[in-house]
C-alpha atoms as a PDB file:
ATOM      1  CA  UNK A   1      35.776  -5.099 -17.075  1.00  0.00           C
ATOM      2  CA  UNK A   2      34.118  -5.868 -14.075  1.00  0.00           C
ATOM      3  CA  UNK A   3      30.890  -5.292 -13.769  1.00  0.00           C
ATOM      4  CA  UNK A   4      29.303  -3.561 -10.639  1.00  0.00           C
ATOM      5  CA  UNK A   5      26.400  -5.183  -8.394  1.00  0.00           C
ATOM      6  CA  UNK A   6      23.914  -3.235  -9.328  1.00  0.00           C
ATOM      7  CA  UNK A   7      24.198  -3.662 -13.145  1.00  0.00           C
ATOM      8  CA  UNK A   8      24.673  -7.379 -12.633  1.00  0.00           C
ATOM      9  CA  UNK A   9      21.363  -7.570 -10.124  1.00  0.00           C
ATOM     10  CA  UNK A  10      19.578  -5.219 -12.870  1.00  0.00           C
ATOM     11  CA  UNK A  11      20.659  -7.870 -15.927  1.00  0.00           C
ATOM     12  CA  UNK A  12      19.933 -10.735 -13.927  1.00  0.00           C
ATOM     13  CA  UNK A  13      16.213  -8.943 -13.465  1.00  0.00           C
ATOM     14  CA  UNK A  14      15.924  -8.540 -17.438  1.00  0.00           C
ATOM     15  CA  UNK A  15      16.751 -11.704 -17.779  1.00  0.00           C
ATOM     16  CA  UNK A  16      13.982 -12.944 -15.344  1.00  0.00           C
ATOM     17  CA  UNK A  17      11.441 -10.783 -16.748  1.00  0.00           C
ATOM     18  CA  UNK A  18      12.290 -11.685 -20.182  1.00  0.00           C
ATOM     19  CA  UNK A  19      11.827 -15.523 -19.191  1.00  0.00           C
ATOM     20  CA  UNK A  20       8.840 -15.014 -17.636  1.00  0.00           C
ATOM     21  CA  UNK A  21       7.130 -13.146 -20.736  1.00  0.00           C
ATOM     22  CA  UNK A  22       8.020 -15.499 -22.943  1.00  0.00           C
ATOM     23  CA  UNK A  23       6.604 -18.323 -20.736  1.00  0.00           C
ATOM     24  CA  UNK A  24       3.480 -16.588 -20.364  1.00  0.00           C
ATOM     25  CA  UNK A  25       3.632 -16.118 -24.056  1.00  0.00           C
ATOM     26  CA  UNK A  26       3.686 -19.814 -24.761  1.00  0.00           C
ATOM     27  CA  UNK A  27       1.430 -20.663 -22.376  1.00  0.00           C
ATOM     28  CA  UNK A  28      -1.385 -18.582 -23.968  1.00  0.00           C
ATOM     29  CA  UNK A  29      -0.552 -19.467 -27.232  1.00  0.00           C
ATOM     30  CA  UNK A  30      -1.191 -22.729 -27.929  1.00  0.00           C
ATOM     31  CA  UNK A  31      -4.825 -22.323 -26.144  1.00  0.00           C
ATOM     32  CA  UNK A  32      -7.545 -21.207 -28.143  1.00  0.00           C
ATOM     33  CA  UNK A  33     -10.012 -20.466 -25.202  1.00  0.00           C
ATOM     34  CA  UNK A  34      -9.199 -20.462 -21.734  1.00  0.00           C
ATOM     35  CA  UNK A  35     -12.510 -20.607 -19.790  1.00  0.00           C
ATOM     36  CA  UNK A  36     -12.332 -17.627 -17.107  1.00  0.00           C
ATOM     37  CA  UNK A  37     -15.416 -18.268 -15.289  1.00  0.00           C
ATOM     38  CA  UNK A  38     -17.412 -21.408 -14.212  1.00  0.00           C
ATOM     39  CA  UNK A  39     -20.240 -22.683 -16.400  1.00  0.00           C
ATOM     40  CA  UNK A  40     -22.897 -22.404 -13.582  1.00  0.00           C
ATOM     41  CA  UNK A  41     -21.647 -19.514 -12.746  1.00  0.00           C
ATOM     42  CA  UNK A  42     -21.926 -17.991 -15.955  1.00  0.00           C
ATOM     43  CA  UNK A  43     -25.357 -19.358 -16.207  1.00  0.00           C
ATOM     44  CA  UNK A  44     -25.943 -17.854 -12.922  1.00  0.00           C
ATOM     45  CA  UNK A  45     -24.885 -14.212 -14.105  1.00  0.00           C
ATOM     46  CA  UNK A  46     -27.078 -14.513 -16.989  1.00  0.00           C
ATOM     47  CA  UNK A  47     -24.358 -14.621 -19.476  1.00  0.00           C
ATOM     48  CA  UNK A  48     -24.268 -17.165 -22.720  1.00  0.00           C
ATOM     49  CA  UNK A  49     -21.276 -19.851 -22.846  1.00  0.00           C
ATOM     50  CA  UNK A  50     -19.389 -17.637 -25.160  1.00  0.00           C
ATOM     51  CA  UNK A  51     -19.635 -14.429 -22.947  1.00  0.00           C
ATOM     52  CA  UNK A  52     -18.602 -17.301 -20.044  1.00  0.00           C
ATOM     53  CA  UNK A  53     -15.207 -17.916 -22.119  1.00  0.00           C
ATOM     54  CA  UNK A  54     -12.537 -15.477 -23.262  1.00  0.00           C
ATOM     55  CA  UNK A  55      -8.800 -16.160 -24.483  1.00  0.00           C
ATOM     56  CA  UNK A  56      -6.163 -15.701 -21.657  1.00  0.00           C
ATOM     57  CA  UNK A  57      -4.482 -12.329 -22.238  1.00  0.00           C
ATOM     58  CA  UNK A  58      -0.732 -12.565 -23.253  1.00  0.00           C
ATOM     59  CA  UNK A  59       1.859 -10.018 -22.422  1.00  0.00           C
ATOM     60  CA  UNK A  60       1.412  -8.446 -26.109  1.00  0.00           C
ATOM     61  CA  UNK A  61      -2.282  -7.958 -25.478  1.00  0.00           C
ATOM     62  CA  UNK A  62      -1.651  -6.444 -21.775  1.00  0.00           C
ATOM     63  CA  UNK A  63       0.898  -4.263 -23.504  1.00  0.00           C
ATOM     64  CA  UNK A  64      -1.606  -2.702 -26.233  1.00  0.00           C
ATOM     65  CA  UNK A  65      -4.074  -2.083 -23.252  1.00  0.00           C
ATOM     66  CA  UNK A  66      -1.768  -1.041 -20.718  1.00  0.00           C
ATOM     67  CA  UNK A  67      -0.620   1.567 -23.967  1.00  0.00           C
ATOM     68  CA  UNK A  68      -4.583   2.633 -24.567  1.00  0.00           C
ATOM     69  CA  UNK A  69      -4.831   3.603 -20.826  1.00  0.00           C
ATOM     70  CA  UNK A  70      -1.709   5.833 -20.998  1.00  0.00           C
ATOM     71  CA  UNK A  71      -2.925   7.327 -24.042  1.00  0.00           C
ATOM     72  CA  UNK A  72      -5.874   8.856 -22.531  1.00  0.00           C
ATOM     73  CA  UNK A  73      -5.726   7.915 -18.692  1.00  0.00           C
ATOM     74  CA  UNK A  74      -8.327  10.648 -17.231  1.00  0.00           C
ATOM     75  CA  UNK A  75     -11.528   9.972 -19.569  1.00  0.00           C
ATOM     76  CA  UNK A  76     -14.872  10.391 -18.288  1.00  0.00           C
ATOM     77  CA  UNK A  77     -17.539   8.266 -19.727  1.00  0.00           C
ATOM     78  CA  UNK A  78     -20.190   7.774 -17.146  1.00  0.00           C
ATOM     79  CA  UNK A  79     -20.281   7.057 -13.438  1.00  0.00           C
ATOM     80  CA  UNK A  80     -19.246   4.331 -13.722  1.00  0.00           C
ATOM     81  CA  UNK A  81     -16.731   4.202 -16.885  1.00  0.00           C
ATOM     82  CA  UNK A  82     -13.361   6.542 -15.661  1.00  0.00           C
ATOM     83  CA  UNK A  83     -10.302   6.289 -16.640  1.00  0.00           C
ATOM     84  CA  UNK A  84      -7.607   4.420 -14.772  1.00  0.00           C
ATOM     85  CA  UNK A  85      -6.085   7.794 -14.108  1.00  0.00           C
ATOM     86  CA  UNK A  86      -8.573   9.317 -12.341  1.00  0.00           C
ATOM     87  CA  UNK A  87      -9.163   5.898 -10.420  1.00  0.00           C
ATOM     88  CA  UNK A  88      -5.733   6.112  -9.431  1.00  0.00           C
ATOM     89  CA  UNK A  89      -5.944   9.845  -7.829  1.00  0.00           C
ATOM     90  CA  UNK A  90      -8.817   9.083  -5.920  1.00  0.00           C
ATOM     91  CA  UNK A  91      -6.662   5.997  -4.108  1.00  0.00           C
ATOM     92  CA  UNK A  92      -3.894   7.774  -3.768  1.00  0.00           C
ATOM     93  CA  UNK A  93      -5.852  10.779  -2.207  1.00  0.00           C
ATOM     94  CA  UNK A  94      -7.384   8.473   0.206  1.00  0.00           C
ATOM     95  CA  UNK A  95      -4.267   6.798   1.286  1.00  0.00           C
ATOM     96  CA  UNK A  96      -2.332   9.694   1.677  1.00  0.00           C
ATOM     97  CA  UNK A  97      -5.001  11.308   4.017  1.00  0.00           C
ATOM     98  CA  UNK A  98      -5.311   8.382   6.014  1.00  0.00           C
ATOM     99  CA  UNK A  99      -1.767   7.880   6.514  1.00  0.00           C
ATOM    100  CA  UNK A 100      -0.804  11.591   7.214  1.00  0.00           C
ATOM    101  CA  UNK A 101      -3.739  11.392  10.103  1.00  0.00           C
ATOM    102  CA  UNK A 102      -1.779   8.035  11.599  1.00  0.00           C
ATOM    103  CA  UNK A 103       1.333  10.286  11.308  1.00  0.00           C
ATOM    104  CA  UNK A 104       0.087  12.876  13.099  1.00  0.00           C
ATOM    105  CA  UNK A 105      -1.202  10.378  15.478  1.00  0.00           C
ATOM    106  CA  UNK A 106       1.227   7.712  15.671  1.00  0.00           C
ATOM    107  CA  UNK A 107       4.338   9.152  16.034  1.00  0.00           C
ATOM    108  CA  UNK A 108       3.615  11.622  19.252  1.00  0.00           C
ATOM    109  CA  UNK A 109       1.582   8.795  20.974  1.00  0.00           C
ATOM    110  CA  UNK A 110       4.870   6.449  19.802  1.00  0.00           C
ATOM    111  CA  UNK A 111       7.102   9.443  21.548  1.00  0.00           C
ATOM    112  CA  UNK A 112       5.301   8.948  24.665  1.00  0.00           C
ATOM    113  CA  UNK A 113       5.269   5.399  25.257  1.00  0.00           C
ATOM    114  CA  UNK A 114       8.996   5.142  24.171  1.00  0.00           C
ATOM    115  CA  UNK A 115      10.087   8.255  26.687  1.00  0.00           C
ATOM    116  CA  UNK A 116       7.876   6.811  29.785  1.00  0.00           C
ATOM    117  CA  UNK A 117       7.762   3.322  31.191  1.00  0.00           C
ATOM    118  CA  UNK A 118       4.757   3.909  32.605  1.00  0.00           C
ATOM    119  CA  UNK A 119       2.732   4.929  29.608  1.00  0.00           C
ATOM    120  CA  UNK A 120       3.952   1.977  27.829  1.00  0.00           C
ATOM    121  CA  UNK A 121       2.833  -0.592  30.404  1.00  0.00           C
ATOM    122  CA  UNK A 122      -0.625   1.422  30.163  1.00  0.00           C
ATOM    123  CA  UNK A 123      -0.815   1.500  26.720  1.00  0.00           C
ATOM    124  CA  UNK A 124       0.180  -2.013  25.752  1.00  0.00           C
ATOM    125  CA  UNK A 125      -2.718  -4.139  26.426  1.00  0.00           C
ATOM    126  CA  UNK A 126      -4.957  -1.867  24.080  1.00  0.00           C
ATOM    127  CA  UNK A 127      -2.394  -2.097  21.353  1.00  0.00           C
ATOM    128  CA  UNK A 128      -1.772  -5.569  21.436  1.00  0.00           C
ATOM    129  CA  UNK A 129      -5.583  -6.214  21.278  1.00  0.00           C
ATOM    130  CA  UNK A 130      -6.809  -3.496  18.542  1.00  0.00           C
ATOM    131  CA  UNK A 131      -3.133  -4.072  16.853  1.00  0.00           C
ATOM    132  CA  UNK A 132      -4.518  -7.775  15.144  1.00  0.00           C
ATOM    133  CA  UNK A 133      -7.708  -6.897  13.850  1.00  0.00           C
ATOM    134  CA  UNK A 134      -8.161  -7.323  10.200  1.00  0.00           C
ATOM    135  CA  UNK A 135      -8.079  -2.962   8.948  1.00  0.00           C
ATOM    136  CA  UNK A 136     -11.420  -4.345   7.137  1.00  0.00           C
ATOM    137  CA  UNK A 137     -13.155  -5.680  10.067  1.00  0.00           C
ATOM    138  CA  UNK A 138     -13.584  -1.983  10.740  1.00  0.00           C
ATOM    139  CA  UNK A 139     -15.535  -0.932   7.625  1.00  0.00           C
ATOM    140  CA  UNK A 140     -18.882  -1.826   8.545  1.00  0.00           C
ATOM    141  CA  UNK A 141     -18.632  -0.566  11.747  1.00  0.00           C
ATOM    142  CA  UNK A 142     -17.421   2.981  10.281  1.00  0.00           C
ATOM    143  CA  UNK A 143     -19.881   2.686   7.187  1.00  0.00           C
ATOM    144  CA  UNK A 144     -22.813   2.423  10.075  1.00  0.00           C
ATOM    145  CA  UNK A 145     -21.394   5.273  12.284  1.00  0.00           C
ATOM    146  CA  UNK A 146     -19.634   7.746   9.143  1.00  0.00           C
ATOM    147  CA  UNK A 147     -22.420   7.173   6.524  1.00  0.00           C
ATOM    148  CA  UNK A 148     -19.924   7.887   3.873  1.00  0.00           C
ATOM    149  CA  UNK A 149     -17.991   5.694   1.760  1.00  0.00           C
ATOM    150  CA  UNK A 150     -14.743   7.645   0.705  1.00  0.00           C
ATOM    151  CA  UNK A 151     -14.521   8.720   4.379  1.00  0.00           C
ATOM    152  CA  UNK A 152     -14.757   5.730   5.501  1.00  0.00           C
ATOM    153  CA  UNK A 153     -12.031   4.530   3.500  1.00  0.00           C
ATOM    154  CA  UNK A 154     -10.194   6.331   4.953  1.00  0.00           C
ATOM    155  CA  UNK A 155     -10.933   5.728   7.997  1.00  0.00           C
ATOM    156  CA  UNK A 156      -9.894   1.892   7.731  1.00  0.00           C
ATOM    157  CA  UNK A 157      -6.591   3.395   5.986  1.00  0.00           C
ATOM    158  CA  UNK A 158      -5.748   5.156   9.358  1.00  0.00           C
ATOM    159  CA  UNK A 159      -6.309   2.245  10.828  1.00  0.00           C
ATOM    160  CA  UNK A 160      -4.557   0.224   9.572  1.00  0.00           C
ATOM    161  CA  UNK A 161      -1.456   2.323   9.701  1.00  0.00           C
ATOM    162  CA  UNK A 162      -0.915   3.312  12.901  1.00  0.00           C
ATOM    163  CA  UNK A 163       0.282  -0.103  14.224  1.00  0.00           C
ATOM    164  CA  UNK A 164       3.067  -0.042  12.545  1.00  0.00           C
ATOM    165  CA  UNK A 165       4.579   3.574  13.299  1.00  0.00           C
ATOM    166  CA  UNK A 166       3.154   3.562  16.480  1.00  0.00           C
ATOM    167  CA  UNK A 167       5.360   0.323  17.123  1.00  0.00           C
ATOM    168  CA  UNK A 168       8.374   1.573  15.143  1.00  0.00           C
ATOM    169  CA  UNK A 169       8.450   4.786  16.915  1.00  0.00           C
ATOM    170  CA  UNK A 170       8.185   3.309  20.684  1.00  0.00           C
ATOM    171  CA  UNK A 171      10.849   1.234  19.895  1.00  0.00           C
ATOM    172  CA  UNK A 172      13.087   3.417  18.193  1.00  0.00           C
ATOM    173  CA  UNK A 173      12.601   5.988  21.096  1.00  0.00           C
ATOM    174  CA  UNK A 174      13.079   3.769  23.985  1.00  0.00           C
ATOM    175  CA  UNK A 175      16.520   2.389  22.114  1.00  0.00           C
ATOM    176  CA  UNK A 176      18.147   5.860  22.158  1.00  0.00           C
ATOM    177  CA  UNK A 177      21.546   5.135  23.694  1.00  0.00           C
ATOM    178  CA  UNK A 178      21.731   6.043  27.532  1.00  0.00           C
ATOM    179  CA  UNK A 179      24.957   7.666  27.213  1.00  0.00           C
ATOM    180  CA  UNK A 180      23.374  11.133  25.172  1.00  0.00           C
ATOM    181  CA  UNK A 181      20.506  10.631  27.243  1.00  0.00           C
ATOM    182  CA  UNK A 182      22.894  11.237  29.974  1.00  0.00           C
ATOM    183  CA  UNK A 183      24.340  13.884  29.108  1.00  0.00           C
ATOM    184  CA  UNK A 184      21.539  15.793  28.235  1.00  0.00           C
ATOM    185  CA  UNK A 185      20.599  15.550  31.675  1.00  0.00           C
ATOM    186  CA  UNK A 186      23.908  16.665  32.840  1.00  0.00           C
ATOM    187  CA  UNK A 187      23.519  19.738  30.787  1.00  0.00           C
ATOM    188  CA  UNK A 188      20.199  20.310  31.760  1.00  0.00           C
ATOM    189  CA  UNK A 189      18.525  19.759  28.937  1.00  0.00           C
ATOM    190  CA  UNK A 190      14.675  20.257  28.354  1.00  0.00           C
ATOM    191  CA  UNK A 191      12.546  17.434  27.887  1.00  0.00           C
ATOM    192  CA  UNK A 192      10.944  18.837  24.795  1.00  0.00           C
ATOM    193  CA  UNK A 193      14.578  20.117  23.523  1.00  0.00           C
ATOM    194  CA  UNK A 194      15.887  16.462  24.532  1.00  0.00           C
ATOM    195  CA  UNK A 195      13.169  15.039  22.131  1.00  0.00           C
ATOM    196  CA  UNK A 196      13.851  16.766  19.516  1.00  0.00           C
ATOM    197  CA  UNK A 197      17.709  17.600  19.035  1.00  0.00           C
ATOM    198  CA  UNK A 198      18.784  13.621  20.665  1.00  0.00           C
ATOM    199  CA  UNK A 199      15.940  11.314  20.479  1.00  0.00           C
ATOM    200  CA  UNK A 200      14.074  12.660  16.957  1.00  0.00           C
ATOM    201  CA  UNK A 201      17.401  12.100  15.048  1.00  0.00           C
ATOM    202  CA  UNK A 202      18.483   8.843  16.985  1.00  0.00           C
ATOM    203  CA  UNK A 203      15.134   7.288  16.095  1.00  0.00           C
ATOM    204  CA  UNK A 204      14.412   8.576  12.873  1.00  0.00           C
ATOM    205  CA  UNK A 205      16.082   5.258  10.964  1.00  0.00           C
ATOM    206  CA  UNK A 206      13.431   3.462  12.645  1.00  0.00           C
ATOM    207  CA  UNK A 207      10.593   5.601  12.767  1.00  0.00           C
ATOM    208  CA  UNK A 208      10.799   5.791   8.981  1.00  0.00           C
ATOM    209  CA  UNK A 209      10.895   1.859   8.855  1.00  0.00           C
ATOM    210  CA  UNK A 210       7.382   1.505  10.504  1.00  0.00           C
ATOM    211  CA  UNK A 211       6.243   4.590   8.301  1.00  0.00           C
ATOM    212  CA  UNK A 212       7.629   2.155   5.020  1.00  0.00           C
ATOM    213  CA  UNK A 213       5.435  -0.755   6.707  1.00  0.00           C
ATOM    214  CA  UNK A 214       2.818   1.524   6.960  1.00  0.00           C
ATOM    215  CA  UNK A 215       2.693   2.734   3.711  1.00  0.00           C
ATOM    216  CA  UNK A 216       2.880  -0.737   2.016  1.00  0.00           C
ATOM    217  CA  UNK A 217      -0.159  -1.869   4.405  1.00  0.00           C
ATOM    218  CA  UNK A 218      -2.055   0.933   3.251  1.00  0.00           C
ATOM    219  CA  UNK A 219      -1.766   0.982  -0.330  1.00  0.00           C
ATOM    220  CA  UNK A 220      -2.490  -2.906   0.203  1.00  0.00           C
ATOM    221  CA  UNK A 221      -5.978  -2.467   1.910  1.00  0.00           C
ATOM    222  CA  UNK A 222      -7.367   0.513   0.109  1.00  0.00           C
ATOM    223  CA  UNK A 223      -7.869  -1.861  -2.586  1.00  0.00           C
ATOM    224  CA  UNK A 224      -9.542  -4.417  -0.859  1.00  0.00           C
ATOM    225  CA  UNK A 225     -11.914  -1.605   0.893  1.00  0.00           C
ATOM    226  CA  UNK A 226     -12.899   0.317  -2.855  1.00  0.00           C
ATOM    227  CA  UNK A 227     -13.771  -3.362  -4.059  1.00  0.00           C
ATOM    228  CA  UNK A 228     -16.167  -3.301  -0.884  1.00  0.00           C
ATOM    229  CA  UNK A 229     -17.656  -0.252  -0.885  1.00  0.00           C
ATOM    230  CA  UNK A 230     -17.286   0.805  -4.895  1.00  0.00           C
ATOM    231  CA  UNK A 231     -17.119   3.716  -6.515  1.00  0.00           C
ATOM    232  CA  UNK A 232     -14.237   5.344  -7.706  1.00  0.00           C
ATOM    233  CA  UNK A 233     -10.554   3.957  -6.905  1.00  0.00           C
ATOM    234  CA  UNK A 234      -8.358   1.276  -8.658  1.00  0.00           C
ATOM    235  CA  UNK A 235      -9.843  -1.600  -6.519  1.00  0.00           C
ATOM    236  CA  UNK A 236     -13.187  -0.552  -7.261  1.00  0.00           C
ATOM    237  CA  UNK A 237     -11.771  -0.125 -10.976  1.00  0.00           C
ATOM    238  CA  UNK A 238     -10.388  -4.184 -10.871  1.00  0.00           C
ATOM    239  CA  UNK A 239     -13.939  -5.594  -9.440  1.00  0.00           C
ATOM    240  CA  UNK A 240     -15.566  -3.491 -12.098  1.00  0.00           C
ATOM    241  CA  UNK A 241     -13.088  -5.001 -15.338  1.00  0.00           C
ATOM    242  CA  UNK A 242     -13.675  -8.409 -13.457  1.00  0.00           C
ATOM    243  CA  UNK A 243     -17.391  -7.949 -13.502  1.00  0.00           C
ATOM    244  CA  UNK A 244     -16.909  -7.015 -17.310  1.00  0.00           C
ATOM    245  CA  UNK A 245     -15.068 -10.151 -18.163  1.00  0.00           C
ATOM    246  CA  UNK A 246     -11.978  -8.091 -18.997  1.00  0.00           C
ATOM    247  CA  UNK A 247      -9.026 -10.008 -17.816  1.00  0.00           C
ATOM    248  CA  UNK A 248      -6.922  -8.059 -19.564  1.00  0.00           C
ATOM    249  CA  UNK A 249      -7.423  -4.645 -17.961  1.00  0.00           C
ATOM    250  CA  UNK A 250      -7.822  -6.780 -14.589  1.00  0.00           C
ATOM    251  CA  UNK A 251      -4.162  -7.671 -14.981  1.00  0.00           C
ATOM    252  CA  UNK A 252      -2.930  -4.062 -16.326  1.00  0.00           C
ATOM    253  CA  UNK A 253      -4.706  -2.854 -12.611  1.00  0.00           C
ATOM    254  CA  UNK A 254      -2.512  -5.484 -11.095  1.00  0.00           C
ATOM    255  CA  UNK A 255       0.440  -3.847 -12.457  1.00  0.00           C
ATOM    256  CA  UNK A 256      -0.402  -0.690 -11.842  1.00  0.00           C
ATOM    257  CA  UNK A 257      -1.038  -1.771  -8.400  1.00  0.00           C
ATOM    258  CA  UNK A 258       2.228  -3.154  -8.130  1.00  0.00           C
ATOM    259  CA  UNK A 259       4.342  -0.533  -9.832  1.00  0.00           C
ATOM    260  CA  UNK A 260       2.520   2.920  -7.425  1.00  0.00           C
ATOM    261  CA  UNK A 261       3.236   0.420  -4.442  1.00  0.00           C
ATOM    262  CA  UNK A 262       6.597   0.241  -5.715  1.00  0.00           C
ATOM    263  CA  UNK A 263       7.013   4.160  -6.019  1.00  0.00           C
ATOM    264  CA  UNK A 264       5.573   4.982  -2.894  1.00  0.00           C
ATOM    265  CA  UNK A 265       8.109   2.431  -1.247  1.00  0.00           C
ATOM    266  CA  UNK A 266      10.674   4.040  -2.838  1.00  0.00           C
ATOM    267  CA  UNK A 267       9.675   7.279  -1.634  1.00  0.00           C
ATOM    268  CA  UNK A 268       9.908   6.294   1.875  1.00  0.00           C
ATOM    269  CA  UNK A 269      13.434   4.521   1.580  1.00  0.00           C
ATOM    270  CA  UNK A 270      14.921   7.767   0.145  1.00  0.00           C
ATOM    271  CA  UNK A 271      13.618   9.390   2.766  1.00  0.00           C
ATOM    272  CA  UNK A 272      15.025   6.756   4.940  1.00  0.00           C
ATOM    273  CA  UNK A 273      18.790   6.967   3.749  1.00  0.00           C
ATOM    274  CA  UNK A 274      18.816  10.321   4.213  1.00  0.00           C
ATOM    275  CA  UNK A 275      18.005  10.386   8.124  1.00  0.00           C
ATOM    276  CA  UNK A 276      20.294   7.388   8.774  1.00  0.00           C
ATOM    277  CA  UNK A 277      23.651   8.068   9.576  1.00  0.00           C
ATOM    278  CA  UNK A 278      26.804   5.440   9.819  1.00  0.00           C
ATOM    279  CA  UNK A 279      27.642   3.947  13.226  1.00  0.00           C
END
């Protein structure tokens, strides 16, 4: 029997994943103290030389924690001791309020500078020089002006994706074939009705695209922005285990990290295949 792609791309997977845990495995075995953090550095922080050195997790002691978090993922032990539940929601919540304001934003300004030449030649020299800045080159300039951390977050999460959609969208506009735009015009066709019963459907495929970048950019960066301005959020949760000497709940963030990136990817390509049509 003939197996079908997808089961023999999924078994290949096990079989990577399986080879890679049991490298990491052996790799932490056979060491009885891996030294996480520098000697002066640890003398620095004010910790002894045993505090400075911990064993290297291995997969079985990621599993146990990652196991304890699930088991009681919304605890509430202090300011600054919540569970990686709760540090989850509050990313998520900033990310997806950031990123519905750069819809709301992006994809009307993209509409225009796809459907007129001469908005696009406008337009062009602002987005090619705000488009490369660094999203958190902006954070001290909205923690000065906003005065608020979480807002400001989100700030640098709208930010950061608008580029992409804007981009996406323009493109996707502007590539509508000529032909239905033609014949719109023969039958007299609105400009408003044009845009959205021809161009909106022609262009979703790609509008969706840049709204995938986007949503992979953001989930990237709001990390990077809790660890600066702390808190509450899984990057603020990661600099916190780090500053703890926990390795081990530093790497069950990573995968955490990885695996809602992963979902909200997923998300987006669903919502992808269903706007995209065969030629």
């Amino acid at each position: 029997m003939t197996l079908s792609l997808r089961m023999r791309g999924a078994i290949v997977s096990l079989l990577l994943l399986g080879a890679f845990l049991g490298a990491w495995h052996l790799a932490v075995g056979g060491v009885s103290a891996t030294q996480v953090m520098d000697p002066e550095y640890a003398k620095l922080m004010g910790i002894t030389a045993t505090q400075g050195k911990s064993a290297m997790p291995g997969p079985l002691d990621v599993g146990r924690t990652i196991l304890t978090h699930l088991a009681d993922p919304f605890y509430v032990k202090g300011a600054n001791d919540k569970g990686i539940g709760i540090q989850l929601i509050y990313s998520i919540g900033r990310v997806m309020v950031g990123y519905i304001l750069a819809v709301l934003v992006a994809i009307p300004v993209g509409f225009v500078i796809g459907m007129s030449p001469v908005m696009n030649r406008a337009l062009d020299p602002f987005i090619q020089i705000l488009k490369p800045v660094s999203p958190l080159a902006w954070m001290p300039l909205a923690l000065y002006t906003i005065k608020d951390s979480g807002i400001s977050s989100i700030f640098v999460i709208f930010i950061c994706s608008l580029w992409p959609m804007m981009i996406n969208t323009a493109f996707g506009v502007a590539g509508v074939r000529k032909e239905w735009l033609n014949v719109a015009l023969t039958l007299e066709v609105g400009t408003l009705r044009r845009a959205f019963t021809i161009i909106l459907p022609a262009a979703a495929p790609t509008i969706l695209t840049g709204m995938r970048i986007s949503i992979g950019i953001a989930w990237l960066v709001i990390v990077a922005a809790e660890m600066l301005v702390g808190g509450t959020g899984i990057g603020y949760f990661v600099w916190n285990e780090w500053n703890n000497l926990s390795i081990t709940n530093v790497i069950t963030s990573i995968l955490v990290i990885g695996v809602v990136g992963m979902l909200l990817d997923q998300i987006l390509a669903w919502c992808q295949h269903l706007v995209t049509f065969p030629e």
